[in-house]
N, C-alpha and C. Protein backbone atom coordinates (compact mmCIF):
# COMPACT_ATOMS: atom_id res chain seq x y z
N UNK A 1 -14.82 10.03 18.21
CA UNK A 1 -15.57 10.25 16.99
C UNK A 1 -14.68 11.00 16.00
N UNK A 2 -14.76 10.61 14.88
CA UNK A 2 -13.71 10.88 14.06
C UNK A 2 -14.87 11.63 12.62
N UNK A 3 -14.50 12.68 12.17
CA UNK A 3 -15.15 13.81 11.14
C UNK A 3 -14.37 13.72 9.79
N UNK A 4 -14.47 13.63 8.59
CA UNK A 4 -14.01 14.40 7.80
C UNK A 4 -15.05 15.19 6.91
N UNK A 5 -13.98 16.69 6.76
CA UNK A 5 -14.52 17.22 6.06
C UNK A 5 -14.08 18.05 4.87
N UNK A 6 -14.80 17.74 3.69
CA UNK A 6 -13.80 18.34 2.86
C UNK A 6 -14.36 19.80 1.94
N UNK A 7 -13.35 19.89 1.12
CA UNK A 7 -13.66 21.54 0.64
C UNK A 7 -12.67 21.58 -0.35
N UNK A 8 -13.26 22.59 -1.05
CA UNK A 8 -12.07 22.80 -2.54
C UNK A 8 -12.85 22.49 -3.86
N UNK A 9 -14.04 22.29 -3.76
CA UNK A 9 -14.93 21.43 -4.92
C UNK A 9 -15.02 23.21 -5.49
N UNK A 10 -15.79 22.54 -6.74
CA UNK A 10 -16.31 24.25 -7.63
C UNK A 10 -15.96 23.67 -8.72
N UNK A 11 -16.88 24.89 -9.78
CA UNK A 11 -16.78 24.86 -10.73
C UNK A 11 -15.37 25.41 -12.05
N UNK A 12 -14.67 24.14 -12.72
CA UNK A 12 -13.35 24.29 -13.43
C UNK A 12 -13.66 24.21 -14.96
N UNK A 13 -12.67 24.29 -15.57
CA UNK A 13 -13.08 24.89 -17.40
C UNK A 13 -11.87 23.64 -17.83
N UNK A 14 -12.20 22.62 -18.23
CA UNK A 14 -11.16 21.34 -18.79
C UNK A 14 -10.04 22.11 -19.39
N UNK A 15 -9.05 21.59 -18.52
CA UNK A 15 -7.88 21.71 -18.30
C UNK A 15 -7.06 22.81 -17.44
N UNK A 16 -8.21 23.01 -16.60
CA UNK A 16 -7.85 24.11 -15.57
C UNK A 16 -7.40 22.74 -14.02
N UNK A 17 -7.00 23.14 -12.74
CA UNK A 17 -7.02 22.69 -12.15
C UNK A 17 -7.54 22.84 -10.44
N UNK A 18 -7.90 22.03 -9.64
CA UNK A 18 -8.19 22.24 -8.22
C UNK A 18 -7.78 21.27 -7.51
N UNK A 19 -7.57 22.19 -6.18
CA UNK A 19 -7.03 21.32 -4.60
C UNK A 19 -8.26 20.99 -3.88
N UNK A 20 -8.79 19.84 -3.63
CA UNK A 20 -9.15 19.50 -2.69
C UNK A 20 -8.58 19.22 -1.18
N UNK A 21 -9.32 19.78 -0.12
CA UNK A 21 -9.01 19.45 1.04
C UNK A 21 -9.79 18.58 1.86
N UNK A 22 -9.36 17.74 2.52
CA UNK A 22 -10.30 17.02 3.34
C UNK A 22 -9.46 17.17 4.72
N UNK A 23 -10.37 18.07 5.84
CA UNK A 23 -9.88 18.26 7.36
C UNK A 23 -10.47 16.96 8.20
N UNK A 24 -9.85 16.19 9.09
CA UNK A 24 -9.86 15.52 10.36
C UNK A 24 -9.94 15.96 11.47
N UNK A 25 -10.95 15.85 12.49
CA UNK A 25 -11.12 16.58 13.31
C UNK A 25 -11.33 14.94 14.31
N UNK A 26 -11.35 15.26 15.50
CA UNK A 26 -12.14 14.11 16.50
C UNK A 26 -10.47 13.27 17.12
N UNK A 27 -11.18 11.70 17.10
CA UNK A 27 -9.95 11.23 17.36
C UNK A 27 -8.84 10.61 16.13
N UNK A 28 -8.42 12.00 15.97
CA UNK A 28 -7.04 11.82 14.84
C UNK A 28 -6.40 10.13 14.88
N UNK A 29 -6.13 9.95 16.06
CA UNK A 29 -5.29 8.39 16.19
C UNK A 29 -6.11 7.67 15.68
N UNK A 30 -7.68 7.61 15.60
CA UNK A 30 -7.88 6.24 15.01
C UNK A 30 -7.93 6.34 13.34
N UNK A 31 -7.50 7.29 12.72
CA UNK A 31 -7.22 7.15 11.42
C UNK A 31 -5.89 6.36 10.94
N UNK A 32 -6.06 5.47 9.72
CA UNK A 32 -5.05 5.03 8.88
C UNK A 32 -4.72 5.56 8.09
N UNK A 33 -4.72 4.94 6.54
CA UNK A 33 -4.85 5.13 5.58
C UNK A 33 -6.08 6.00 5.22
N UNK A 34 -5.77 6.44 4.34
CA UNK A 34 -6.96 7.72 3.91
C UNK A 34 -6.70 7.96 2.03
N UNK A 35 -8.03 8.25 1.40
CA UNK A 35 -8.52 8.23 0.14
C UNK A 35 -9.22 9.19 -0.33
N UNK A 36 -9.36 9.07 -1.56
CA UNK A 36 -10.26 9.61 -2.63
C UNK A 36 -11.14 8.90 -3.36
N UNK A 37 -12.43 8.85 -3.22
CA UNK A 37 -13.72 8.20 -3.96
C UNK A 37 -14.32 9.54 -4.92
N UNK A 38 -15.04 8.84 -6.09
CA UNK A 38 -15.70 9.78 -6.68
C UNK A 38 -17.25 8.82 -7.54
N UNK A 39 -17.96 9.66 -7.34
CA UNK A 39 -19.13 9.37 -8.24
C UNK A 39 -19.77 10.30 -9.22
N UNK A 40 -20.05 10.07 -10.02
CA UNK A 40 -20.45 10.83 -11.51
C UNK A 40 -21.99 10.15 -11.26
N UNK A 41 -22.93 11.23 -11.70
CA UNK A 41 -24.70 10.79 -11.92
C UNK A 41 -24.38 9.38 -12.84
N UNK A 42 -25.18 8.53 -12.35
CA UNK A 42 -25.51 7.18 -12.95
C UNK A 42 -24.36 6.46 -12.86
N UNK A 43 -23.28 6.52 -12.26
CA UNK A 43 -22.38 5.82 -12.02
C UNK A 43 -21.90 5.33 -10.97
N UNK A 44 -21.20 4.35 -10.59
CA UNK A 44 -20.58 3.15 -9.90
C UNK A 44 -19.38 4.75 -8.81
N UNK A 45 -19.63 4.48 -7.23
CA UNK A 45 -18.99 5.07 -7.02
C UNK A 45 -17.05 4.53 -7.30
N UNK A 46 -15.94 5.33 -7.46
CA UNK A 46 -15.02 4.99 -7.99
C UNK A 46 -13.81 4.96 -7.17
N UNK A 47 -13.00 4.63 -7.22
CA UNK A 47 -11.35 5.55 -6.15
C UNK A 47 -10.67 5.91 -7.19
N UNK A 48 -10.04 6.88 -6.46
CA UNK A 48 -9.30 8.21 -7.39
C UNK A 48 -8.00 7.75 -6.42
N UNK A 49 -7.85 8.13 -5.73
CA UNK A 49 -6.18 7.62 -4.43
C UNK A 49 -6.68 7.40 -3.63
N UNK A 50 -5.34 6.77 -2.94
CA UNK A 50 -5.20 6.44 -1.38
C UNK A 50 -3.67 6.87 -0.76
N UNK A 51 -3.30 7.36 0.20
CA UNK A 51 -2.23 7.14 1.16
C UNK A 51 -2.50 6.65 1.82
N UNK A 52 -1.40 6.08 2.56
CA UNK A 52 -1.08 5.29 3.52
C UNK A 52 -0.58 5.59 4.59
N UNK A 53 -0.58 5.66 5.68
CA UNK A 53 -0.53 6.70 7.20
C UNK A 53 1.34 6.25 6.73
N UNK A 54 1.96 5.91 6.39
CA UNK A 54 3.20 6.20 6.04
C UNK A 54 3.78 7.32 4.81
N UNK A 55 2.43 7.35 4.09
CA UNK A 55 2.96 8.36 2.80
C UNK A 55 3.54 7.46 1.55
N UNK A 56 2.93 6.01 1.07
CA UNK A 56 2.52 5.37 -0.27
C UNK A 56 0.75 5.53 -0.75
N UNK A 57 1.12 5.58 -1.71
CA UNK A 57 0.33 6.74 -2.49
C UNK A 57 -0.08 5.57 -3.51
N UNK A 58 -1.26 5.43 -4.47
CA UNK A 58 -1.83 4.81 -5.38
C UNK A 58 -2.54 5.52 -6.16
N UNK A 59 -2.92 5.23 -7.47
CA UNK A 59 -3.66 6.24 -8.07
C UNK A 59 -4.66 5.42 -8.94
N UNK A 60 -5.94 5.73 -9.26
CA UNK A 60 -6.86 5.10 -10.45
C UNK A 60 -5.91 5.45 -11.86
N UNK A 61 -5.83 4.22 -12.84
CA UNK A 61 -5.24 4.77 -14.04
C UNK A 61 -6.20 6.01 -14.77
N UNK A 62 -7.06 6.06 -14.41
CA UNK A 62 -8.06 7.64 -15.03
C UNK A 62 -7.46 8.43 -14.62
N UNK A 63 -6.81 8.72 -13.49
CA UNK A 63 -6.19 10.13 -12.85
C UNK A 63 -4.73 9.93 -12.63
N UNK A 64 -4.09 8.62 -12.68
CA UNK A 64 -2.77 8.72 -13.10
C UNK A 64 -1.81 9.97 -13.93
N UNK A 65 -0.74 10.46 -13.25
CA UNK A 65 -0.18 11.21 -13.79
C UNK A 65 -0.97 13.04 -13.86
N UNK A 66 -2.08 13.21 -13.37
CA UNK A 66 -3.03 14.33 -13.63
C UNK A 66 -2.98 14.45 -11.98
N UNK A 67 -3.17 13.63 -11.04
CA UNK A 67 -3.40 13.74 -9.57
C UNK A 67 -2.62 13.96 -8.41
N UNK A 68 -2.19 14.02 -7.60
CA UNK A 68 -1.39 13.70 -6.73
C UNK A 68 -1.65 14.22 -5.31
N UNK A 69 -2.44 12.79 -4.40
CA UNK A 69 -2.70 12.49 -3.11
C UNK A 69 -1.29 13.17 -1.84
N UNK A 70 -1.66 14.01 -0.93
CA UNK A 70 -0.77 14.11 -0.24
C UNK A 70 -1.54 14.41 1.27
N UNK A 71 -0.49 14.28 2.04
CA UNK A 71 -1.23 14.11 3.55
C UNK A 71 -0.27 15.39 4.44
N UNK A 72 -0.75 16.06 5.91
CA UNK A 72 0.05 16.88 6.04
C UNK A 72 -0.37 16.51 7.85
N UNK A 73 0.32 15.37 8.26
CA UNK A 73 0.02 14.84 9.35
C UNK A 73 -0.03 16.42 10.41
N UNK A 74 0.27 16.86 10.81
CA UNK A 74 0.71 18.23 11.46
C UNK A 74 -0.38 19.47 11.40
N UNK A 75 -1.21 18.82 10.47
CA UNK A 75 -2.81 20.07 10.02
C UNK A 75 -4.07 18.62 10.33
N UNK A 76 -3.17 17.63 10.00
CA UNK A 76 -4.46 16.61 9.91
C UNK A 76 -5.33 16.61 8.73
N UNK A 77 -4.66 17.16 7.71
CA UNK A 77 -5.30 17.15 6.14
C UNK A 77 -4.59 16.24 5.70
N UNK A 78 -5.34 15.88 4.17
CA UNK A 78 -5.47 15.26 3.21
C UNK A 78 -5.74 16.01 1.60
N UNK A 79 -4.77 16.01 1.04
CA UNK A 79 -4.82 17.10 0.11
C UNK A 79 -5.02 16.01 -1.82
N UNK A 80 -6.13 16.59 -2.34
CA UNK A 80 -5.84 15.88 -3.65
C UNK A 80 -5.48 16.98 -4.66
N UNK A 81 -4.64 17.10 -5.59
CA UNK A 81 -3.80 18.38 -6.52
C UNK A 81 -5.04 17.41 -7.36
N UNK A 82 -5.66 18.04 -8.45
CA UNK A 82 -6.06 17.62 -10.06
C UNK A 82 -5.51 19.03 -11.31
N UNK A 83 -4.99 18.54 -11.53
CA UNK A 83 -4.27 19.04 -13.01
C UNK A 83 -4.91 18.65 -14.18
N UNK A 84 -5.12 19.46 -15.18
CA UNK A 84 -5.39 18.88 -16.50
C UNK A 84 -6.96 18.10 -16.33
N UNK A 85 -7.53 18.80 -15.85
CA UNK A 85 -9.14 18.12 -15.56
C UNK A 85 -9.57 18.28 -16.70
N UNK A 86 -10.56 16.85 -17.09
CA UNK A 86 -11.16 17.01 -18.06
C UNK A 86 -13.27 16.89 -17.54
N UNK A 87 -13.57 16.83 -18.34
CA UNK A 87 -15.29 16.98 -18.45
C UNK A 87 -15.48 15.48 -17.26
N UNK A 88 -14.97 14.35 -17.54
CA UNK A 88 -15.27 13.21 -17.68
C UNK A 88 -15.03 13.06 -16.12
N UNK A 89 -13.96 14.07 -15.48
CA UNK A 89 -13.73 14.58 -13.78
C UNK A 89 -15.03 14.87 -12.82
N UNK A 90 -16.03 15.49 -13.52
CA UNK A 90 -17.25 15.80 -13.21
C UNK A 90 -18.02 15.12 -12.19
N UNK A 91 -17.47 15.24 -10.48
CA UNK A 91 -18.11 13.94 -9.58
C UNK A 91 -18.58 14.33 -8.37
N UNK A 92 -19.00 14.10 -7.83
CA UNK A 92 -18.71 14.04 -6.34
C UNK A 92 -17.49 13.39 -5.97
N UNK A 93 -16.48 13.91 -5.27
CA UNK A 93 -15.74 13.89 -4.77
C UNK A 93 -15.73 13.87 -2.95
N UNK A 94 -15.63 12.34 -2.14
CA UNK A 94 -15.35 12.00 -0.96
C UNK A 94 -14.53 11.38 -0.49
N UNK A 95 -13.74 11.93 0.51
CA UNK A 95 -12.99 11.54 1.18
C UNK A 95 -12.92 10.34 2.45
N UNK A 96 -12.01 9.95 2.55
CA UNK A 96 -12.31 8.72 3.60
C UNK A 96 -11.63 8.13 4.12
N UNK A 97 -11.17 7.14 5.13
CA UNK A 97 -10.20 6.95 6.17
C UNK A 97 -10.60 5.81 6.31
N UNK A 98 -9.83 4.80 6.72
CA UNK A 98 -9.50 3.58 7.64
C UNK A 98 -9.27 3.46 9.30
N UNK A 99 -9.34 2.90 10.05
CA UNK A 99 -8.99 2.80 10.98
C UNK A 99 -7.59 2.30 11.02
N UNK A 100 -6.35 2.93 11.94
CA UNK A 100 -5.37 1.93 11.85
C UNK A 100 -5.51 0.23 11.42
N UNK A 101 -4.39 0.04 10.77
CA UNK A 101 -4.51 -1.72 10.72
C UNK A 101 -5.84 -1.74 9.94
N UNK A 102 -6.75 -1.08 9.91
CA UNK A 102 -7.67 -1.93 9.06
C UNK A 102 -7.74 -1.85 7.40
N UNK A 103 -8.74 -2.38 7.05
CA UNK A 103 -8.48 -2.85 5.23
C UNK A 103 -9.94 -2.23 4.76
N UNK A 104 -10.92 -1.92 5.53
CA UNK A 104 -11.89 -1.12 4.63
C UNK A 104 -12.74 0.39 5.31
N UNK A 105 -12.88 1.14 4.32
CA UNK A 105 -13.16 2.79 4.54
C UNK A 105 -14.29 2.65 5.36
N UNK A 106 -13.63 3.29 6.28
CA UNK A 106 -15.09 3.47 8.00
C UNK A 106 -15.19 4.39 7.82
N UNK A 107 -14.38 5.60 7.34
CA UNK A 107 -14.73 7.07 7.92
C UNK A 107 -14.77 7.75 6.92
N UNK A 108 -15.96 8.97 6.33
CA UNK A 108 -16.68 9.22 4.95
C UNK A 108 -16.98 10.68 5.45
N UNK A 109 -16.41 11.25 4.47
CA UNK A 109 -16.77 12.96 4.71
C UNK A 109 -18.35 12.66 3.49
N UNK A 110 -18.64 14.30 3.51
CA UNK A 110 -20.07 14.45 2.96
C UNK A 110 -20.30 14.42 1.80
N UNK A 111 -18.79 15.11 1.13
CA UNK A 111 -18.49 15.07 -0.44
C UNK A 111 -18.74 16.71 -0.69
N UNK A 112 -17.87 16.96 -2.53
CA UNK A 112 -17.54 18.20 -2.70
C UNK A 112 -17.78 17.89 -4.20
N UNK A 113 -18.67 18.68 -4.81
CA UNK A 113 -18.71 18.77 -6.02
C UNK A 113 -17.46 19.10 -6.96
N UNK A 114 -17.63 18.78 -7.87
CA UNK A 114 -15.96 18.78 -8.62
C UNK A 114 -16.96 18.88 -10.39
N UNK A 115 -17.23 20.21 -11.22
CA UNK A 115 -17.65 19.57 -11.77
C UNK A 115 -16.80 20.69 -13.22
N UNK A 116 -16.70 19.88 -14.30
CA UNK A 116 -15.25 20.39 -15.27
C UNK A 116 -16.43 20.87 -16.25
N UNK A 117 -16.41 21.78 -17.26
CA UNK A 117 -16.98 22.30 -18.24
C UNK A 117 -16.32 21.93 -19.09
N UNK A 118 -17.12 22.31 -20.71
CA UNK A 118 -15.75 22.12 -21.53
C UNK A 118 -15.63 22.81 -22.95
């Protein structure tokens, strides 16, 4: 059984910044690739990044250049940097995993509020 859980959410002032963490607990091996989803009230949930159990990295052009996905195989985290947050950042923020080899998100932490003032 495989957990994530994440932390680092709170309240930021646009253009301040926060680390999200998302911890792995259970059976570490069956994780892959691992991400960032976000949803805003009344909206379409979104992806923010992904790594790749090798360390390639993708980004939504909304958080392009402001973000940067990193993994720390050795803690079993998943780290998202946001820089330069604006209002429009304002989400739930969840984390999530693949199974090796596979192509869609099995494994879903609870989510962390993320919400920007301005």
């Amino acid at each position: 059984q495989v957990q994530l859980v994440e932390s680092g959410g709170g309240l930021v002032q646009a253009g301040g910044s926060l680390r999200l963490s998302c911890a792995v607990s259970g059976s570490i091996f069956s994780i892959g690739a691992m991400g960032w989803f976000r949803q805003a009230p009344g909206k379409q949930r979104e992806l923010v990044a992904t790594i790749s159990s090798g360390g390639t990295t993708m980004y939504a052009d909304s958080v392009k250049d402001r973000c940067t996905i990193s993994r720390d195989n050795t803690k079993n985290t998943v780290y998202l940097q946001m820089n330069s947050l604006k209002p429009e950042d304002t989400a739930v923020y969840s984390c999530t995993a693949q199974r090796p080899l596979g192509t869609t998100w099995f494994y879903w932490g609870q989510g962390t509020q993320v919400t920007v003032s301005s």
